[in-house]
Every structure is written in structure tokens, then in C-alpha cells.
Protein backbone atom coordinates (compact mmCIF):
# COMPACT_ATOMS: atom_id res chain seq x y z
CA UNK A 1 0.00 0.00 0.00
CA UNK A 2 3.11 2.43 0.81
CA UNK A 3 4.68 1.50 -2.71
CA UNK A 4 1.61 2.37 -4.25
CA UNK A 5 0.39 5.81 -2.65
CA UNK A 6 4.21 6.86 -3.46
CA UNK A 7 4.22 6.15 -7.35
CA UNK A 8 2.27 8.67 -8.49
CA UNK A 9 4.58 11.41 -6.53
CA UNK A 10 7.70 9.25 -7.94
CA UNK A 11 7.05 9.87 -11.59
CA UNK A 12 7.22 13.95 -12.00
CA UNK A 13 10.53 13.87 -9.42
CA UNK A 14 11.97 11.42 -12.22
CA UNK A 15 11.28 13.53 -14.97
CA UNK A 16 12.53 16.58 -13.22
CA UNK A 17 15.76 14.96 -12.92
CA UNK A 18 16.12 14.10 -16.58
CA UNK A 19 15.26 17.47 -17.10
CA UNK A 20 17.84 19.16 -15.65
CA UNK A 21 20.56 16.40 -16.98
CA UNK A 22 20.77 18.66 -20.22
CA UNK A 23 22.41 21.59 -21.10
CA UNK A 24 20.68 24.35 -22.46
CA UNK A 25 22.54 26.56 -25.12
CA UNK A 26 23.61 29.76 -24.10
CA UNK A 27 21.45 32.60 -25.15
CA UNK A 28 23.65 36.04 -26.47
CA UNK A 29 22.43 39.07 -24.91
CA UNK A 30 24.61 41.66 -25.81
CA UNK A 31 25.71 42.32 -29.95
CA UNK A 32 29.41 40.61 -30.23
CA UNK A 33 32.01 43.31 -30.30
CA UNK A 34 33.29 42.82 -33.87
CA UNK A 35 29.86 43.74 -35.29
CA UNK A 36 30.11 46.81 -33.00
CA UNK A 37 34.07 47.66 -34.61
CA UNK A 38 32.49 47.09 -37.94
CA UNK A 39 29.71 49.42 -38.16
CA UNK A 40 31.33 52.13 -36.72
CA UNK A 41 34.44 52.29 -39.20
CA UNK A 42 31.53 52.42 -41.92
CA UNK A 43 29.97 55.50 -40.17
CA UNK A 44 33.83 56.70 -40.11
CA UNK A 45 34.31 56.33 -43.95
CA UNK A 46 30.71 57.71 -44.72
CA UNK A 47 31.03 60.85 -42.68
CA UNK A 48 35.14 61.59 -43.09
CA UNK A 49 37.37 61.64 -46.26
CA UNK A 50 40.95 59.95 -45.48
CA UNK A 51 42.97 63.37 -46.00
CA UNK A 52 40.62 65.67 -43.66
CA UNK A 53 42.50 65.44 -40.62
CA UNK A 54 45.56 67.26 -43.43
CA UNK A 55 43.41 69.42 -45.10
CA UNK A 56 41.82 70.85 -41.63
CA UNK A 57 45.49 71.45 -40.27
CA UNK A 58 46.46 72.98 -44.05
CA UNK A 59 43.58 75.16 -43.59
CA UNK A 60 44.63 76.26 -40.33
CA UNK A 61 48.10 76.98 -40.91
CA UNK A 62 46.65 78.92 -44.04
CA UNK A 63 44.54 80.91 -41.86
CA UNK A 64 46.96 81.84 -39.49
CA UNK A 65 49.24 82.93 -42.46
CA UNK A 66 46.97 84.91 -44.09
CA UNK A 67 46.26 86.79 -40.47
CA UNK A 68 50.15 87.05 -40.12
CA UNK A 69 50.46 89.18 -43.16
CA UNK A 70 47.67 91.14 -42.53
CA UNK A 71 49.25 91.95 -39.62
CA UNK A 72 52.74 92.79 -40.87
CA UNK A 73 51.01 94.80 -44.04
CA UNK A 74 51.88 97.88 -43.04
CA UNK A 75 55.82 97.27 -42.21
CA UNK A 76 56.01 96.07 -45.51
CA UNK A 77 54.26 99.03 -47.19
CA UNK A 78 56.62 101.20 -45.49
CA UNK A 79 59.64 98.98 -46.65
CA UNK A 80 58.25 99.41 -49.93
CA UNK A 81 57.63 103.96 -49.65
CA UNK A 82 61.25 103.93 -48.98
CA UNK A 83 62.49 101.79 -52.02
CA UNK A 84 64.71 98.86 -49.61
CA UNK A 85 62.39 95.99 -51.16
CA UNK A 86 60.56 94.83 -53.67
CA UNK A 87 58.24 92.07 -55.74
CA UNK A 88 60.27 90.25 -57.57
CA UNK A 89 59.14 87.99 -60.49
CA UNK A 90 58.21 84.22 -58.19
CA UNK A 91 55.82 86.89 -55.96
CA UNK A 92 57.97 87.11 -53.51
CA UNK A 93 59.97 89.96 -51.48
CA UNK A 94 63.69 90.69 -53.01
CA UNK A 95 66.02 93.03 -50.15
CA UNK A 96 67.67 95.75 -52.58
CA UNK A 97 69.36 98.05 -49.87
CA UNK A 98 69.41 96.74 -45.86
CA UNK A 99 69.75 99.86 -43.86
CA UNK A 100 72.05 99.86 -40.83
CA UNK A 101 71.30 99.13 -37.46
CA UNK A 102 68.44 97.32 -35.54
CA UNK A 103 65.86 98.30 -38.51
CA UNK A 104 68.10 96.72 -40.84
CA UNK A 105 67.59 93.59 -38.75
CA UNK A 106 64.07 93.63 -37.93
CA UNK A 107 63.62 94.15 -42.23
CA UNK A 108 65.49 90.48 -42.46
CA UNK A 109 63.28 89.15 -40.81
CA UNK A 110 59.76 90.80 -41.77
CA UNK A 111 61.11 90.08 -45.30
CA UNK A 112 61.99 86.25 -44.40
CA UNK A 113 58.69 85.55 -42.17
CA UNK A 114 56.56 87.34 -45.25
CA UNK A 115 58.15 85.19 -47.77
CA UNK A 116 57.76 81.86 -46.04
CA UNK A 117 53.61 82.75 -45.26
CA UNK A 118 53.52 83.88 -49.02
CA UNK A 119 54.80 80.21 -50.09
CA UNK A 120 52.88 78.40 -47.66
CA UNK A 121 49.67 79.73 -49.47
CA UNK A 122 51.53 79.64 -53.11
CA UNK A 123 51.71 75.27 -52.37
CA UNK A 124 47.93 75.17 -51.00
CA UNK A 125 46.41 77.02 -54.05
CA UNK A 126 48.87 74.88 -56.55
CA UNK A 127 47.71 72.11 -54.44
CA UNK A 128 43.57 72.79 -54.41
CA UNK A 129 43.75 73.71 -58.11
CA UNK A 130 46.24 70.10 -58.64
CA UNK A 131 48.15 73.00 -60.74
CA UNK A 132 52.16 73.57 -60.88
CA UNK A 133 53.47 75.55 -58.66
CA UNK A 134 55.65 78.29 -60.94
CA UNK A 135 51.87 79.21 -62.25
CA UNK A 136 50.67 80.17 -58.89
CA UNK A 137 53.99 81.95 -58.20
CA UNK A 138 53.14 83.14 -61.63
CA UNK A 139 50.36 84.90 -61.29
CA UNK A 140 50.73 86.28 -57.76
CA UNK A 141 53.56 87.98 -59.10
CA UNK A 142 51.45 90.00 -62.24
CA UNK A 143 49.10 90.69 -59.86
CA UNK A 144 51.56 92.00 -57.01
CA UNK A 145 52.91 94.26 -59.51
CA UNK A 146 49.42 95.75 -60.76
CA UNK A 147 48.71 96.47 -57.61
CA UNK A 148 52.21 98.07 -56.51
CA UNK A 149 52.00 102.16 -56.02
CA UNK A 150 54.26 104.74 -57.56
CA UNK A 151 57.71 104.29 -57.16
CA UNK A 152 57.56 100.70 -55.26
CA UNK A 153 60.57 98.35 -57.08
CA UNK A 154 58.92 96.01 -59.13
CA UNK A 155 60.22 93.03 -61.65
CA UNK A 156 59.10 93.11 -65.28
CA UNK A 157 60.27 91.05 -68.41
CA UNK A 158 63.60 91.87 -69.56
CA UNK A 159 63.91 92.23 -73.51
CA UNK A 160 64.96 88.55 -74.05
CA UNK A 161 63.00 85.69 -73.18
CA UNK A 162 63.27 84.55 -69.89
CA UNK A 163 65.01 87.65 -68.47
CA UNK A 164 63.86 90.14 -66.18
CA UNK A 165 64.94 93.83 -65.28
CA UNK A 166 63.76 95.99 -62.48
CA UNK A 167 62.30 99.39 -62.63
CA UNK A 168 59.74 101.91 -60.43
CA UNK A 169 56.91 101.54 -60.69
CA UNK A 170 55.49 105.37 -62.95
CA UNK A 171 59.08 105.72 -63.78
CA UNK A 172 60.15 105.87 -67.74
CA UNK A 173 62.27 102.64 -68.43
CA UNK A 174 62.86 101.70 -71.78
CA UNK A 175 63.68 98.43 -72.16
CA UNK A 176 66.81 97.85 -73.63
CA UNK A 177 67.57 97.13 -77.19
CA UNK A 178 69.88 94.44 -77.95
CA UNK A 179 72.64 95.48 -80.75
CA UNK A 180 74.56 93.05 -82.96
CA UNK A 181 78.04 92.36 -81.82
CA UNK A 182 80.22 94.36 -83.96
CA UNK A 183 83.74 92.98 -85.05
CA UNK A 184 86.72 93.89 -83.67
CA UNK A 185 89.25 93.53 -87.17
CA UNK A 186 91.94 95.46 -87.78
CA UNK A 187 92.20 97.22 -91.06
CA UNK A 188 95.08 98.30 -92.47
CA UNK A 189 94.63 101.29 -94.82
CA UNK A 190 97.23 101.28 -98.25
CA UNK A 191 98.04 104.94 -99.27
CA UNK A 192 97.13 104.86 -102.78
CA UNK A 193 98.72 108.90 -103.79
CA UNK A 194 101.09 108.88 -105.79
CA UNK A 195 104.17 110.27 -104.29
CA UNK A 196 105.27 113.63 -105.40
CA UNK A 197 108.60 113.65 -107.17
CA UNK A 198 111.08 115.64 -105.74
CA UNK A 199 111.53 119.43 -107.68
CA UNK A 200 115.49 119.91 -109.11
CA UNK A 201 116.90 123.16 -107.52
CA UNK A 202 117.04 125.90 -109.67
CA UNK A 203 120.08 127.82 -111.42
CA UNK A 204 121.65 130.31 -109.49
CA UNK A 205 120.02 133.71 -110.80
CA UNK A 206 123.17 135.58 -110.18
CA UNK A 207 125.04 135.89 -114.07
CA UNK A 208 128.99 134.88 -113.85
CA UNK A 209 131.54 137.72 -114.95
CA UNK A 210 133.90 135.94 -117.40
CA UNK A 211 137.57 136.52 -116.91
CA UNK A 212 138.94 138.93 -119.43
């Protein structure tokens, strides 16, 4: 009677125990990490080109140039009034006369730092317009001089191809004109004149007394 009144409880304790002989597979509640890593170097090439990170610090540095020679603009106008410097034909600054003392120092320099800002925004443009750079330094140069004042030193072609001279700016210059080499020969000159014969001496015109 005991045997029997304890089967029926027997039979779900057995079955229990099966049950929790397996092992259930492990459910994933988070997204794996290298899903994670993946979508957000898409989002990175979507949003950002590869060269920004240059081209933001290019664009700073050209910034800051640009305010450095605003900034100096008026040294170098002054340089210019008094006919020490001036725009030579790669649109830079060329020293013609250093004056003595601290001022002739400080003008090194002004010319140096202006140069070196002038090129750093000569290599961006040749760079954004994928354009040589002796263009850009071309045509900063014809437009330096257009815009140069009365009696500031400017470059201008020289009368041979490829050659430059420098004049003032509202001053007459004529350029110069080349002449052909002329020969250095020696000529020797042949006296063609006759000579002139000699003339005989003439008779004495005093008469001779004969003897008697």
C-alpha cells in the first residue's frame, strides 16, 4: 500500500531529474564586439574623407598665415615707400638696400617671415587647383605688380626671353635694345697717292763775270 500511494509522486521527481541532466545553449544578450568595430568604421568612412584630418590642419596653418600678413602689411608698405624691397618675379619679397642698425635687422626678418607665409599659401592654391606651382607663383607675381603704387621696385620682363629687369613703378624705363656684336678687325689702310717727285733746284740767278 506504501509502494503504491508513493508512485504517483515518484514519476514527475523522475522527470525533473532528466530534465535538468541537459544543457541548455547559451542565449547572447549583448551584440558581439566585432559587429560593433564594424559598423562604426563604416559610419567613419561615410562621414570623413581619409585626407581631412591634413586638409583641416592645411587650412589652419593657411589661416593663421593669411592673419600674419595682414598683420605685418603695413611694415612692408613702409619697406616698400622707402624703395629697400621689392616684388620680384616668383611673388615674392627681393632686399635691394638693408639699412644699418636694428631696422636693418628687424627688415630680415619681416622680409623672411613674409616670404615663407607667401609660399605656404603659393603650395595650397597649386595644391587645391592640382596646378604647378611656378603658375601660382606666376600669377601672384602679375598681380603683385598691378597692384604696386608709384615708385615701389617692381620686376618686369627683360627684352629677351626669360630675363627680367627691375624698374619703379610710374618711372620711364625703356627696355633695352639688344645690338649686334660688332667685329673687332683690324684694317690696315694702303696709301694709294702717288708720291710727289722731288723738284730739281734751280740755277743760281746771279750771271757769272767771265775773266777777261
Amino acid at each position: 500500500m506504501q509502494w503504491s500511494s508513493l508512485l504517483p509522486l515518484s514519476l514527475p521527481l523522475a522527470a525533473l531529474a532528466l530534465t535538468a541532466c541537459k544543457t541548455l545553449p547559451a542565449v547572447p544578450i549583448t551584440t558581439p564586439k566585432p559587429l560593433e568595430v564594424n559598423l562604426n568604421m563604416r559610419l567613419d568612412v561615410y562621414q570623413y574623407r581619409g585626407d581631412e584630418p591634413l586638409d583641416k590642419e592645411a587650412a589652419k596653418n593657411a589661416t593663421e598665415a593669411t592673419d600674419r600678413m595682414r598683420n605685418r602689411m603695413q611694415e612692408i608698405q613702409t619697406l616698400k615707400n622707402n624703395q629697400l624691397i621689392g616684388e620680384d618675379h616668383r611673388g615674392q619679397l627681393l632686399i635691394r638696400e638693408v639699412p644699418p642698425g636694428d631696422w636693418g635687422v628687424q627688415m630680415k626678418k619681416a622680409v623672411a617671415a613674409e616670404n615663407e607665409d607667401r609660399m605656404l599659401l603659393m603650395r595650397k592654391k597649386a595644391k587645391d587647383s592640382n596646378r604647378p606651382l611656378h603658375e601660382i607663383e606666376d600669377e601672384q607675381w602679375r598681380l603683385r605688380t598691378q597692384q604696386a603704387g608709384t615708385g615701389e621696385w617692381i620686376e618686369v620682363p627683360g627684352a629677351s626671353p626669360g630675363s627680367f629687369q627691375w624698374k619703379r613703378v610710374g618711372a620711364a624705363t625703356t627696355p633695352p635694345v639688344p645690338q649686334p656684336a660688332v667685329p673687332t678687325t683690324t684694317t690696315t689702310t694702303t696709301n694709294t697717292t702717288p708720291a710727289t717727285p722731288a723738284t730739281p733746284a734751280s740755277p743760281s740767278a746771279t750771271p757769272t763775270t767771265p775773266k777777261p
